[in-house]
C-alpha atoms as a PDB file:
ATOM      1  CA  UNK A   1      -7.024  14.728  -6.663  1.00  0.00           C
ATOM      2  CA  UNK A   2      -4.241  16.570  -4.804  1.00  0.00           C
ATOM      3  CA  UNK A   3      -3.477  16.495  -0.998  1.00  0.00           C
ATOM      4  CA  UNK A   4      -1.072  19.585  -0.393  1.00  0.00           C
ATOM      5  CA  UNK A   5       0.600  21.026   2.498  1.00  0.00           C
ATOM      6  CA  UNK A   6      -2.494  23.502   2.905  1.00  0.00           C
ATOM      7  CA  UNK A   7      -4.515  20.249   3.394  1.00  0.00           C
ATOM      8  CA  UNK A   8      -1.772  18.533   5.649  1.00  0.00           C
ATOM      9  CA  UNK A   9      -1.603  21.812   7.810  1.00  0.00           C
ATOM     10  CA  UNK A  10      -5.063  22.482   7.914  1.00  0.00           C
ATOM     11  CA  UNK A  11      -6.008  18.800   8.614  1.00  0.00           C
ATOM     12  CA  UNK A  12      -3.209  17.959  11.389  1.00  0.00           C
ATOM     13  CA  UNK A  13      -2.230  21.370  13.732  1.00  0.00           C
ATOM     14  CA  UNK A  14      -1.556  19.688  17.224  1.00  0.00           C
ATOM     15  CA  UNK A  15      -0.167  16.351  18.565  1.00  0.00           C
ATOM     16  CA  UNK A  16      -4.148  15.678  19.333  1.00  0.00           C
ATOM     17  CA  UNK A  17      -5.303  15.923  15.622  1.00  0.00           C
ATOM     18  CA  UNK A  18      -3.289  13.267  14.926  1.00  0.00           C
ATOM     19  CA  UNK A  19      -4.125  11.226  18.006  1.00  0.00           C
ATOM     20  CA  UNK A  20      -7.870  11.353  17.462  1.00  0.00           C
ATOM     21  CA  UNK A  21      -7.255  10.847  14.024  1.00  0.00           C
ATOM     22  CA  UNK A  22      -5.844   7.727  14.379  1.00  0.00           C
ATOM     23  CA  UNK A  23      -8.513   7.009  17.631  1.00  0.00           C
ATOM     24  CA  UNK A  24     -11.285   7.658  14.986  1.00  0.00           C
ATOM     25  CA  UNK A  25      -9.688   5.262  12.321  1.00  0.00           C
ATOM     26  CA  UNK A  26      -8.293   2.234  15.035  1.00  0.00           C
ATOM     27  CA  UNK A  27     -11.184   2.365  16.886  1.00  0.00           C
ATOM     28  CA  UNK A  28     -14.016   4.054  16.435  1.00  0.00           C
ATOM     29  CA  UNK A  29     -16.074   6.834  18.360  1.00  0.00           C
ATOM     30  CA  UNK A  30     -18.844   4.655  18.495  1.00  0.00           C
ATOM     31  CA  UNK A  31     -17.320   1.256  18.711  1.00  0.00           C
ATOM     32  CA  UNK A  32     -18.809  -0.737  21.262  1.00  0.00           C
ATOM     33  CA  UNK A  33     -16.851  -1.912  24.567  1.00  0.00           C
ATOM     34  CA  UNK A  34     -15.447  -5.298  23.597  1.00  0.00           C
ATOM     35  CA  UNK A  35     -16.358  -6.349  27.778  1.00  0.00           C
ATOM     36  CA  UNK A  36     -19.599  -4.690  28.541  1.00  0.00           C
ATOM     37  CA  UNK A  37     -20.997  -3.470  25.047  1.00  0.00           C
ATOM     38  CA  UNK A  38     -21.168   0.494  25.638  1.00  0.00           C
ATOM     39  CA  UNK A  39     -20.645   3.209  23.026  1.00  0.00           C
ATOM     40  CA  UNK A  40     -19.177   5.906  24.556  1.00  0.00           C
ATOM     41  CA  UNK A  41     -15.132   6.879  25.188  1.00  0.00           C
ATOM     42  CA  UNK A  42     -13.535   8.912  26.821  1.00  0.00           C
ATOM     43  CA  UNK A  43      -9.851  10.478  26.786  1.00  0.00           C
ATOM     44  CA  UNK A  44      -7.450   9.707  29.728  1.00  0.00           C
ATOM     45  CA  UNK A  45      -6.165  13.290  30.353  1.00  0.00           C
ATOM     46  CA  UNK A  46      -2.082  13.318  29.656  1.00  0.00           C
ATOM     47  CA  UNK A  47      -2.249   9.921  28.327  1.00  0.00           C
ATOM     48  CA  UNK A  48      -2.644   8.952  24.350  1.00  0.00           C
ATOM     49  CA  UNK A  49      -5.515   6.127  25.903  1.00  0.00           C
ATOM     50  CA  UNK A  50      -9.102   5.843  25.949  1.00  0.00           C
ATOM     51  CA  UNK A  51     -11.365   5.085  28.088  1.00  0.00           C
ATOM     52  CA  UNK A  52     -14.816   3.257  28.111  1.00  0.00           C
ATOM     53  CA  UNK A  53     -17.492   5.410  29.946  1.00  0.00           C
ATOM     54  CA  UNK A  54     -19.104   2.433  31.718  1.00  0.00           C
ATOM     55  CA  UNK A  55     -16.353  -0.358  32.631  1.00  0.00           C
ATOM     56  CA  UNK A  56     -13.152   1.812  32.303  1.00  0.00           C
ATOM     57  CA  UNK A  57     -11.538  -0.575  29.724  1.00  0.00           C
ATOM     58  CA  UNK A  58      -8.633   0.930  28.459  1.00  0.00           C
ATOM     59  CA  UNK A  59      -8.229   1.570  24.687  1.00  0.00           C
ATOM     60  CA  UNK A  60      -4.463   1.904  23.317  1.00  0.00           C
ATOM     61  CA  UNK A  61      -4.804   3.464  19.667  1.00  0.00           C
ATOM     62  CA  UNK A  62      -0.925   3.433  18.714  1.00  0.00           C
ATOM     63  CA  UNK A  63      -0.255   0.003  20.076  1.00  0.00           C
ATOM     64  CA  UNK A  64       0.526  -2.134  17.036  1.00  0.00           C
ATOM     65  CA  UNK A  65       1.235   0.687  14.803  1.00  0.00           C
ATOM     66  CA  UNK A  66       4.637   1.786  13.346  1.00  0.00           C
ATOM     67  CA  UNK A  67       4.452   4.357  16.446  1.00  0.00           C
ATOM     68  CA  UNK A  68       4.272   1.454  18.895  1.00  0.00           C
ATOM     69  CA  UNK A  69       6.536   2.957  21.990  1.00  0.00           C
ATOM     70  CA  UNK A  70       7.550   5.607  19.777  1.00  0.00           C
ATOM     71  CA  UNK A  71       8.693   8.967  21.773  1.00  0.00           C
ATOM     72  CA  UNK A  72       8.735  11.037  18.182  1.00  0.00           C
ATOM     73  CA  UNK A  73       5.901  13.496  17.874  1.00  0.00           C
ATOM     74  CA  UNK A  74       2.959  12.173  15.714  1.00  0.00           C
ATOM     75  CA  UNK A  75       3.052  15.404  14.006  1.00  0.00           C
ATOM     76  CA  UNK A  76       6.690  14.389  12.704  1.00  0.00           C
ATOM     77  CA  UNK A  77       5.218  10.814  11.746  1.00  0.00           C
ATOM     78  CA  UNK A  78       2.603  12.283  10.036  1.00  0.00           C
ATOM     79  CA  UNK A  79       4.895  15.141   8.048  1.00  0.00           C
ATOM     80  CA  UNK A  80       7.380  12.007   7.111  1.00  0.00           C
ATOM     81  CA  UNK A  81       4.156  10.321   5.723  1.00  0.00           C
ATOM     82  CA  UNK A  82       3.216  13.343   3.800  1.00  0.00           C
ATOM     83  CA  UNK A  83       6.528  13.449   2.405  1.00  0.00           C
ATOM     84  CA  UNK A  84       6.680  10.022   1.383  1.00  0.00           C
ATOM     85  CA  UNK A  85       3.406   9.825  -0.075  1.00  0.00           C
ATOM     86  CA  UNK A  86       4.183  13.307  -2.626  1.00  0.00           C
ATOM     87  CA  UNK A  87       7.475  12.525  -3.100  1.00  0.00           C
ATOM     88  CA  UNK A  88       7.932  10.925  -6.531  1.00  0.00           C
ATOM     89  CA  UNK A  89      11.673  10.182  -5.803  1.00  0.00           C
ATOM     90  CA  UNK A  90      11.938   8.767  -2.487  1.00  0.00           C
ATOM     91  CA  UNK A  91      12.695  10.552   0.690  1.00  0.00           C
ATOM     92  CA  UNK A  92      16.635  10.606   1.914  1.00  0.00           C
ATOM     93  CA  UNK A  93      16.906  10.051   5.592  1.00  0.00           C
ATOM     94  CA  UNK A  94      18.990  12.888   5.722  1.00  0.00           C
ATOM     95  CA  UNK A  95      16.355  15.391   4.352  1.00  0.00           C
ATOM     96  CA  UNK A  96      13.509  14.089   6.876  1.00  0.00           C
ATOM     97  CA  UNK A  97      16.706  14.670   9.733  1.00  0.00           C
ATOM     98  CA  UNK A  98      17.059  17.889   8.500  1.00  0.00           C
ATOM     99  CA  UNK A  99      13.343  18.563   8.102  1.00  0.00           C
ATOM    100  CA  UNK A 100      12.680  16.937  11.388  1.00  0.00           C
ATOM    101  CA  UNK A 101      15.207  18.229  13.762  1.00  0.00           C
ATOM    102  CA  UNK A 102      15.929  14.139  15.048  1.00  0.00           C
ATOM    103  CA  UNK A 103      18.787  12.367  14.684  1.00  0.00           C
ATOM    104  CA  UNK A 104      20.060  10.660  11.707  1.00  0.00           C
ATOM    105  CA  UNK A 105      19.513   6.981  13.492  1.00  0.00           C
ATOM    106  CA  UNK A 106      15.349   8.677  13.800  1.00  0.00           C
ATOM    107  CA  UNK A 107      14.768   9.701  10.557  1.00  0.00           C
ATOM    108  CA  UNK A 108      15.821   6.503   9.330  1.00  0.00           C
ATOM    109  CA  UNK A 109      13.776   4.221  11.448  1.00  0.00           C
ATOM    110  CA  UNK A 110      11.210   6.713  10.372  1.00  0.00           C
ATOM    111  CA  UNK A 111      11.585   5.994   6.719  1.00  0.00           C
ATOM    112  CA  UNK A 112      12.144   2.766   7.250  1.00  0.00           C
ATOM    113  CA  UNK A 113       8.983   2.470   9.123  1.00  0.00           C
ATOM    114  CA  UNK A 114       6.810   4.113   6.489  1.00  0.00           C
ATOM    115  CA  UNK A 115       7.885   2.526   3.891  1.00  0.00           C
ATOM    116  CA  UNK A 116       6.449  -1.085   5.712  1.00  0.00           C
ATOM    117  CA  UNK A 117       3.224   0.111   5.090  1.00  0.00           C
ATOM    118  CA  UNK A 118       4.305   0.202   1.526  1.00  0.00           C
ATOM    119  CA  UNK A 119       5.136  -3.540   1.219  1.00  0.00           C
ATOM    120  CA  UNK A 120       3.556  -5.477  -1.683  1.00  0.00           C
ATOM    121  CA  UNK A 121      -0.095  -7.385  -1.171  1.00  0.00           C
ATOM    122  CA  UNK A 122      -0.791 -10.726  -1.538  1.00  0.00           C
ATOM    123  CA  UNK A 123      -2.527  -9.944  -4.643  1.00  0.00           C
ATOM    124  CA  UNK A 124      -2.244 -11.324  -8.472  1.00  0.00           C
ATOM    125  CA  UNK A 125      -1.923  -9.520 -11.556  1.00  0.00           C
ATOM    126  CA  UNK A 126      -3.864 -10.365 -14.466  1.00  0.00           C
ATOM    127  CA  UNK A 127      -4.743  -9.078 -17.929  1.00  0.00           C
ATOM    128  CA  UNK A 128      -2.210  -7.643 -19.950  1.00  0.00           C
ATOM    129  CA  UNK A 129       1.322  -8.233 -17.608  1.00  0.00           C
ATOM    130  CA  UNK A 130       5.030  -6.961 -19.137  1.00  0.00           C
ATOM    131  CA  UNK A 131       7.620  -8.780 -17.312  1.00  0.00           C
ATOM    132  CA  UNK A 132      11.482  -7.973 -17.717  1.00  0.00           C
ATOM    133  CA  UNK A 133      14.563  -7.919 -15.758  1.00  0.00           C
ATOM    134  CA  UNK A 134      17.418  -5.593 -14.542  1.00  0.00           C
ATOM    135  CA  UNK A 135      20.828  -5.018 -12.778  1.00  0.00           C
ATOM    136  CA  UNK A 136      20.924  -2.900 -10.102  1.00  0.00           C
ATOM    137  CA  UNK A 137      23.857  -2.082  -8.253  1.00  0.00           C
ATOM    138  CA  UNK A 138      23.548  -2.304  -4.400  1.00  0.00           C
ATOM    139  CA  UNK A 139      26.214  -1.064  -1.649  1.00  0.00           C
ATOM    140  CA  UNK A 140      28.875  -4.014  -2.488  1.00  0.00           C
ATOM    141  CA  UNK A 141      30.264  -6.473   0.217  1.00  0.00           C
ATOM    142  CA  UNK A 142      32.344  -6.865  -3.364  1.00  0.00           C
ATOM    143  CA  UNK A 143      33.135  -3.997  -5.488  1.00  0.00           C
ATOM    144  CA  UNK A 144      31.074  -3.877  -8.462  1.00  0.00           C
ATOM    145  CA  UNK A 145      28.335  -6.339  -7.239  1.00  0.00           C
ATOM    146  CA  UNK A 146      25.019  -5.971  -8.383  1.00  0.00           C
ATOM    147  CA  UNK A 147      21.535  -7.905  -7.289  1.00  0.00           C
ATOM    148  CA  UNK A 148      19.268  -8.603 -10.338  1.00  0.00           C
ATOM    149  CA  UNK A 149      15.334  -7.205 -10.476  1.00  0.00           C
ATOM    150  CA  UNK A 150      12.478  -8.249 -11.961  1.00  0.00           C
ATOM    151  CA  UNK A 151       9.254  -6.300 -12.385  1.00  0.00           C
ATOM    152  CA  UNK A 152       5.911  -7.244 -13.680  1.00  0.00           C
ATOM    153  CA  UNK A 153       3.412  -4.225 -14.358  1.00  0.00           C
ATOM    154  CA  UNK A 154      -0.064  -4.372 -15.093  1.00  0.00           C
ATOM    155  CA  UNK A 155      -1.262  -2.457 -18.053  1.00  0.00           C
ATOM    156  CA  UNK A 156      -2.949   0.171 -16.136  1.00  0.00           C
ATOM    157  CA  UNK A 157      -3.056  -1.412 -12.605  1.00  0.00           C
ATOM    158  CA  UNK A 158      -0.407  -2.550 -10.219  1.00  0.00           C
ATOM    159  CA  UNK A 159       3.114  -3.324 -10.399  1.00  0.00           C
ATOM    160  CA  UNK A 160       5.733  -5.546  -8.420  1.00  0.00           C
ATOM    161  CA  UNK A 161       8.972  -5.607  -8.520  1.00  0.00           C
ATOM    162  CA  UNK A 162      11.187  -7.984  -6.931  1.00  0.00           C
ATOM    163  CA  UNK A 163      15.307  -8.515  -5.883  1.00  0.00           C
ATOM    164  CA  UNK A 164      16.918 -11.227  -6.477  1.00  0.00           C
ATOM    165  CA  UNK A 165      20.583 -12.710  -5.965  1.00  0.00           C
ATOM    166  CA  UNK A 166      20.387 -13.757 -10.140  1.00  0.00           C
ATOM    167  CA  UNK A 167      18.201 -14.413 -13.010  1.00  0.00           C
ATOM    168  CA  UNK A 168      17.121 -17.722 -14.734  1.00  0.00           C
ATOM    169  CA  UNK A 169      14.366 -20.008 -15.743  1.00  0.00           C
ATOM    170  CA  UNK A 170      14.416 -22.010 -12.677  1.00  0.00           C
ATOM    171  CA  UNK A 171      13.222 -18.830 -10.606  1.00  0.00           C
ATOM    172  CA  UNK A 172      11.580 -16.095 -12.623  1.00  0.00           C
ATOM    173  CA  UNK A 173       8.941 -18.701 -14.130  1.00  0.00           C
ATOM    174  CA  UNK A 174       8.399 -19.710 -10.470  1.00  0.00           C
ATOM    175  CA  UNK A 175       7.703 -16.051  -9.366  1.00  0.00           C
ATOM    176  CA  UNK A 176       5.522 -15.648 -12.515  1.00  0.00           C
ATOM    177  CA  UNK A 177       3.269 -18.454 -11.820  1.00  0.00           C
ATOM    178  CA  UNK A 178       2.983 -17.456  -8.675  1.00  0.00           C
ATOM    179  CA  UNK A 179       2.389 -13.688  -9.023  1.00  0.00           C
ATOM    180  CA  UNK A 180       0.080 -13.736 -12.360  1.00  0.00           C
ATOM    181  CA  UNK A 181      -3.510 -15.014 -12.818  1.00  0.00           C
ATOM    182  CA  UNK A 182      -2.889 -18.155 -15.391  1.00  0.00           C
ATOM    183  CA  UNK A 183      -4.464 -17.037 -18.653  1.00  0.00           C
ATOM    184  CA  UNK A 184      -2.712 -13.509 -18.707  1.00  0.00           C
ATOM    185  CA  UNK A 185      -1.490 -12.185 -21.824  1.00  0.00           C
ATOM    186  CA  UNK A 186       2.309 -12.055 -20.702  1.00  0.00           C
ATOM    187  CA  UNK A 187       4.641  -9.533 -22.440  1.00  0.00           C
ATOM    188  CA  UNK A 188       8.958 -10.039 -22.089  1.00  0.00           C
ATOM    189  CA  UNK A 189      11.636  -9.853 -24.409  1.00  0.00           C
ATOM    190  CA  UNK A 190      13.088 -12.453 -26.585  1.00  0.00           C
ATOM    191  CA  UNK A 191      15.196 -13.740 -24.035  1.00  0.00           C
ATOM    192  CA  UNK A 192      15.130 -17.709 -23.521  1.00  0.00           C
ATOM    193  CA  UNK A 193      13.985 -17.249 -19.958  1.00  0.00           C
ATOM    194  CA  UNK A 194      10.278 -16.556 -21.349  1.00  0.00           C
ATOM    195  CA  UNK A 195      10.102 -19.579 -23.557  1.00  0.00           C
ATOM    196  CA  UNK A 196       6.318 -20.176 -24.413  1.00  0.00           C
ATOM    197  CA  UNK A 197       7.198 -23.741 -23.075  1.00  0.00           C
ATOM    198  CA  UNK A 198       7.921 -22.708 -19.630  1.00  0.00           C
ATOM    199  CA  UNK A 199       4.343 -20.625 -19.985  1.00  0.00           C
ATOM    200  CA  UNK A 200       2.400 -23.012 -20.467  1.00  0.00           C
ATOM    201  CA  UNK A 201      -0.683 -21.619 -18.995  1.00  0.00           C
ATOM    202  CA  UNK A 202      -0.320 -18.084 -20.104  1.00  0.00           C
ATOM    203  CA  UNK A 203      -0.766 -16.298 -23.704  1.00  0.00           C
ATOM    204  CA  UNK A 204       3.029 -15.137 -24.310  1.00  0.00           C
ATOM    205  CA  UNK A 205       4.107 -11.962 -26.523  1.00  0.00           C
ATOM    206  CA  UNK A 206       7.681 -10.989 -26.787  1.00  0.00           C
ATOM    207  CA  UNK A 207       9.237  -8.167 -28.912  1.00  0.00           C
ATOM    208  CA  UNK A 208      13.037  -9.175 -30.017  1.00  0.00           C
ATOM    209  CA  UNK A 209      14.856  -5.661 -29.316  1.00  0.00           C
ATOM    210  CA  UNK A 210      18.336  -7.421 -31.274  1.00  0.00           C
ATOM    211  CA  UNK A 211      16.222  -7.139 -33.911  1.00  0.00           C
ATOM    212  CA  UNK A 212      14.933  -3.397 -33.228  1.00  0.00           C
ATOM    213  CA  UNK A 213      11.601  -4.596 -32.372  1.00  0.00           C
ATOM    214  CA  UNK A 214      10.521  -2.342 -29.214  1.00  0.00           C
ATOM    215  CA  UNK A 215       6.404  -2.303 -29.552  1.00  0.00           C
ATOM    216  CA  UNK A 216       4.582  -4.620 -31.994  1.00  0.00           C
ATOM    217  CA  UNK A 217       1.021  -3.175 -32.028  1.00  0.00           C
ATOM    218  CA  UNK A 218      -0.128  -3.508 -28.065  1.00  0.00           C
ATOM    219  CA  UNK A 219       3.063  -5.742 -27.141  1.00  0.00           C
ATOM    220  CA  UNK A 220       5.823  -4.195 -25.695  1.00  0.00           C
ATOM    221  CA  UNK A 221       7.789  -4.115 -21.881  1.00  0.00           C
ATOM    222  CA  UNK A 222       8.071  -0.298 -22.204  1.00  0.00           C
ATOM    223  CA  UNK A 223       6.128   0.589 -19.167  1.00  0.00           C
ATOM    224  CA  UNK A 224       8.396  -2.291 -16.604  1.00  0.00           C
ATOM    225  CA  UNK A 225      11.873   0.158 -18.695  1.00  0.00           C
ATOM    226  CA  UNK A 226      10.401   3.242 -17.643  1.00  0.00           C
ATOM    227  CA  UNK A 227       9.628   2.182 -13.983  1.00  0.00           C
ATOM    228  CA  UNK A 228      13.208   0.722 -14.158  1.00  0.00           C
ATOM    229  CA  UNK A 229      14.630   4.299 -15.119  1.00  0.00           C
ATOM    230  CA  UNK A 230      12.044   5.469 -12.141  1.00  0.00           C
ATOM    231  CA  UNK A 231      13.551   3.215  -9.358  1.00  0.00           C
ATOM    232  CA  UNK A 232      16.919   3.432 -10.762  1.00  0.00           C
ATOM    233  CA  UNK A 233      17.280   7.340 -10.977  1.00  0.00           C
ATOM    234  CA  UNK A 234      15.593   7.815  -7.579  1.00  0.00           C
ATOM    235  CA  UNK A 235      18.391   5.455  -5.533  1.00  0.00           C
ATOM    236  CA  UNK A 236      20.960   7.343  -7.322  1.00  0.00           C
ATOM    237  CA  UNK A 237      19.864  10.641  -6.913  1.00  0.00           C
ATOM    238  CA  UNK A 238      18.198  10.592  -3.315  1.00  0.00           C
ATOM    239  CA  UNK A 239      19.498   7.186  -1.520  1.00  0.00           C
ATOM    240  CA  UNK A 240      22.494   7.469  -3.447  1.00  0.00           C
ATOM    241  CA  UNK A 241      23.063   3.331  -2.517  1.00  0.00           C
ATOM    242  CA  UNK A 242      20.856   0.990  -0.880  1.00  0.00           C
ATOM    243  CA  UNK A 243      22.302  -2.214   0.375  1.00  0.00           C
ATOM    244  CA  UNK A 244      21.190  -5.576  -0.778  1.00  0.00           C
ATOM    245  CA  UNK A 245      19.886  -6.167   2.872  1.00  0.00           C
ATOM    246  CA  UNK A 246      17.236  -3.670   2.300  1.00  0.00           C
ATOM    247  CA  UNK A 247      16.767  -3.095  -1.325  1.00  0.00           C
ATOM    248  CA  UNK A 248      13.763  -5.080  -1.779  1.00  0.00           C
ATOM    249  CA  UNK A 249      11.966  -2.506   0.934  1.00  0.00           C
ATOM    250  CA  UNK A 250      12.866   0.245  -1.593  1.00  0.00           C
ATOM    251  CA  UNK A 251      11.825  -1.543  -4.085  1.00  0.00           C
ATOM    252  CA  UNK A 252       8.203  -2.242  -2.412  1.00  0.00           C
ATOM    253  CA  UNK A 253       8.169   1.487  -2.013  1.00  0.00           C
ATOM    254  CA  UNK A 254       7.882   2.419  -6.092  1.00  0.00           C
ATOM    255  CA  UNK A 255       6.032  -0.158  -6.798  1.00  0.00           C
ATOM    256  CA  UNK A 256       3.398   0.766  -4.494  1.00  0.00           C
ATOM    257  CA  UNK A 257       3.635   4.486  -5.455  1.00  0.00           C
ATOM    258  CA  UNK A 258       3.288   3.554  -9.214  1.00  0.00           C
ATOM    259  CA  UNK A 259       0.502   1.490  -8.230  1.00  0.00           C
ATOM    260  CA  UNK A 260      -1.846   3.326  -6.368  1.00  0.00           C
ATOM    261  CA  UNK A 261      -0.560   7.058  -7.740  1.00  0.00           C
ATOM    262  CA  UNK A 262      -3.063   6.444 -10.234  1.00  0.00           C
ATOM    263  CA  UNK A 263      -6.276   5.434  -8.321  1.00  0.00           C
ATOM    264  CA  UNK A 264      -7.265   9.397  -7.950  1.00  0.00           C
ATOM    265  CA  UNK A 265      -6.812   9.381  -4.286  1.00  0.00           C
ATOM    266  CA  UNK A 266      -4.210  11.387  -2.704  1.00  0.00           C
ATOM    267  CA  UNK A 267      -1.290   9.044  -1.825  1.00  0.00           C
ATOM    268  CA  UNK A 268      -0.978  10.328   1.408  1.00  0.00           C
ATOM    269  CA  UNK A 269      -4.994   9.306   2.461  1.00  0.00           C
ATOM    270  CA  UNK A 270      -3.605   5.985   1.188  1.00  0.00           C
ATOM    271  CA  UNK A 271      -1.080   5.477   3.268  1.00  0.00           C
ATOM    272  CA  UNK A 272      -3.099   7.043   6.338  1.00  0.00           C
ATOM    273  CA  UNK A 273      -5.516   4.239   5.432  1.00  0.00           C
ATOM    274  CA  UNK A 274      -3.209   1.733   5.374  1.00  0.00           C
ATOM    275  CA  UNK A 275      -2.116   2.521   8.587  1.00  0.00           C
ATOM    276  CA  UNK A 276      -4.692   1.868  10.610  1.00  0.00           C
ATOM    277  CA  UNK A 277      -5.943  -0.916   8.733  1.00  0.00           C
ATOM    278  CA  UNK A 278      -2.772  -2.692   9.366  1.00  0.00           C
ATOM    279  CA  UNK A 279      -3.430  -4.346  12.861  1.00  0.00           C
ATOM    280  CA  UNK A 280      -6.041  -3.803  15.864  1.00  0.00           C
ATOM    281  CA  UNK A 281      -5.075  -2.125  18.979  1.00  0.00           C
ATOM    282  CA  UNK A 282      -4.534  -3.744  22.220  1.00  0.00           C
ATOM    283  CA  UNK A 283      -7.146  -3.194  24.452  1.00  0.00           C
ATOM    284  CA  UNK A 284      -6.458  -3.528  28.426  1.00  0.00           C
ATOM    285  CA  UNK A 285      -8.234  -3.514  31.589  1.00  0.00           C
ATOM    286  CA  UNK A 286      -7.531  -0.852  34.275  1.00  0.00           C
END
């Protein structure tokens, strides 16, 4: 299903689509006063509050969002969204300052912003799980460092993927434990990290590429390589360099694109979703 800018323009015209968009979402039209019960709110003129009809409690639908005290027009929250959500490569901070018409230091508390609501849940994967590891180069405090990744991907479901400072035994089987039901079918490499010892719990099945083994029947790592080639040719084409400070957020960002892009929602009603799911407004007393 496909959101495009028709939809986006058609849905979202004025400041106040997006406003009672996010009132409808937060809160509720018919949510009932949390002091005196009643059903029915009203719209403090010049203000982005509601009202209850009967006690006048106040109702404060961005507070506890990322636009929490934010002077940036919703509709340019909302357009960043889009653009994160369709993008399949990331969006530069420079492009949404360009596209915008903010500063640079906006656009990239913008992105940066977004791409929170794209961190990874506190979920576990299960079934059929490829695991492998990575370099990636970050911007160096020493030239030529780089911080090691590790993704695990869900044959046809979810994916993490995860930065850390290096790779052994000692902290990938860790992560794995903790990240994958026990009884998965586990897919790697030949590598010693992924001895079946260290999986004890798990049903492990490696393919030894020194040996030009890439896919034995249904085992094989080839979908955690090609989201590796996804994450690594979208930093270097549209971030250029990330620094190891905020890699992992970038990282969060693919992941959760590659694993809701194919739920048959539009990305974008996702993310919309996620937003006002993510915490309950403050609600005051005039």
């Amino acid at each position: 299903m496909k959101y495009t800018i028709k939809d986006f323009n058609k849905a979202f015209k004025t400041e106040d689509d997006c406003l009672e968009h996010i009132f409808k979402s937060r809160i509720g039209e018919n949510s009932p006063c949390p002091k005196c019960g009643f059903r029915k709110w009203y719209r403090i003129t010049g203000r982005k509050v509601w009202s209850c009809g009967k006690c006048r409690y106040q109702v404060h639908p961005l507070a506890g969002s990322i636009f929490h005290k934010s002077d940036t027009p919703l509709m340019s929250w909302f357009f960043a969204i889009y653009k994160f959500a369709n993008s399949r490569n990331g969006v530069a901070a420079k492009e949404l300052q360009r596209d915008l018409g903010v500063t640079y230091k906006c656009a990239w508390r913008i992105g940066k912003q977004v791409r929170k609501l794209m961190e990874m849940d506190d979920y576990k994967l299960g079934g059929n799980v490829e695991v492998d590891e990575a370099e990636m180069k970050v911007r160096p405090k020493v030239k030529g460092q780089k911080t090691d990744i590790v993704a695990m991907v869900e044959r046809g479901g979810s994916a993490k993927v995860k930065a850390m400072e290096y790779i052994s035994s000692s902290n990938i089987i860790p992560m794995i434990k903790s990240e994958v039901k026990q009884g998965s079918n586990v897919m790697t490499d030949a590598s010693r990290l992924y001895s079946q010892s260290k999986l004890p719990n798990f049903k492990h099945s490696f393919v030894n590429h020194s040996k030009g083994e890439y896919s034995l029947g249904n085992v094989h790592i080839n979908t955690t390589e090609s989201l590796f080639g996804q994450i690594k040719r979208s930093i270097s084409g549209t971030y250029h360099q990330v620094s190891e400070q905020h890699l992992q957020s970038y990282l969060d960002e693919f992941a959760w694109r590659f694993s809701h892009g194919r739920l048959g929602i539009p990305l974008f009603v996702l993310l919309l979703n996620q937003l006002c799911q993510a915490q309950r407004p403050a609600i005051d007393k005039i």
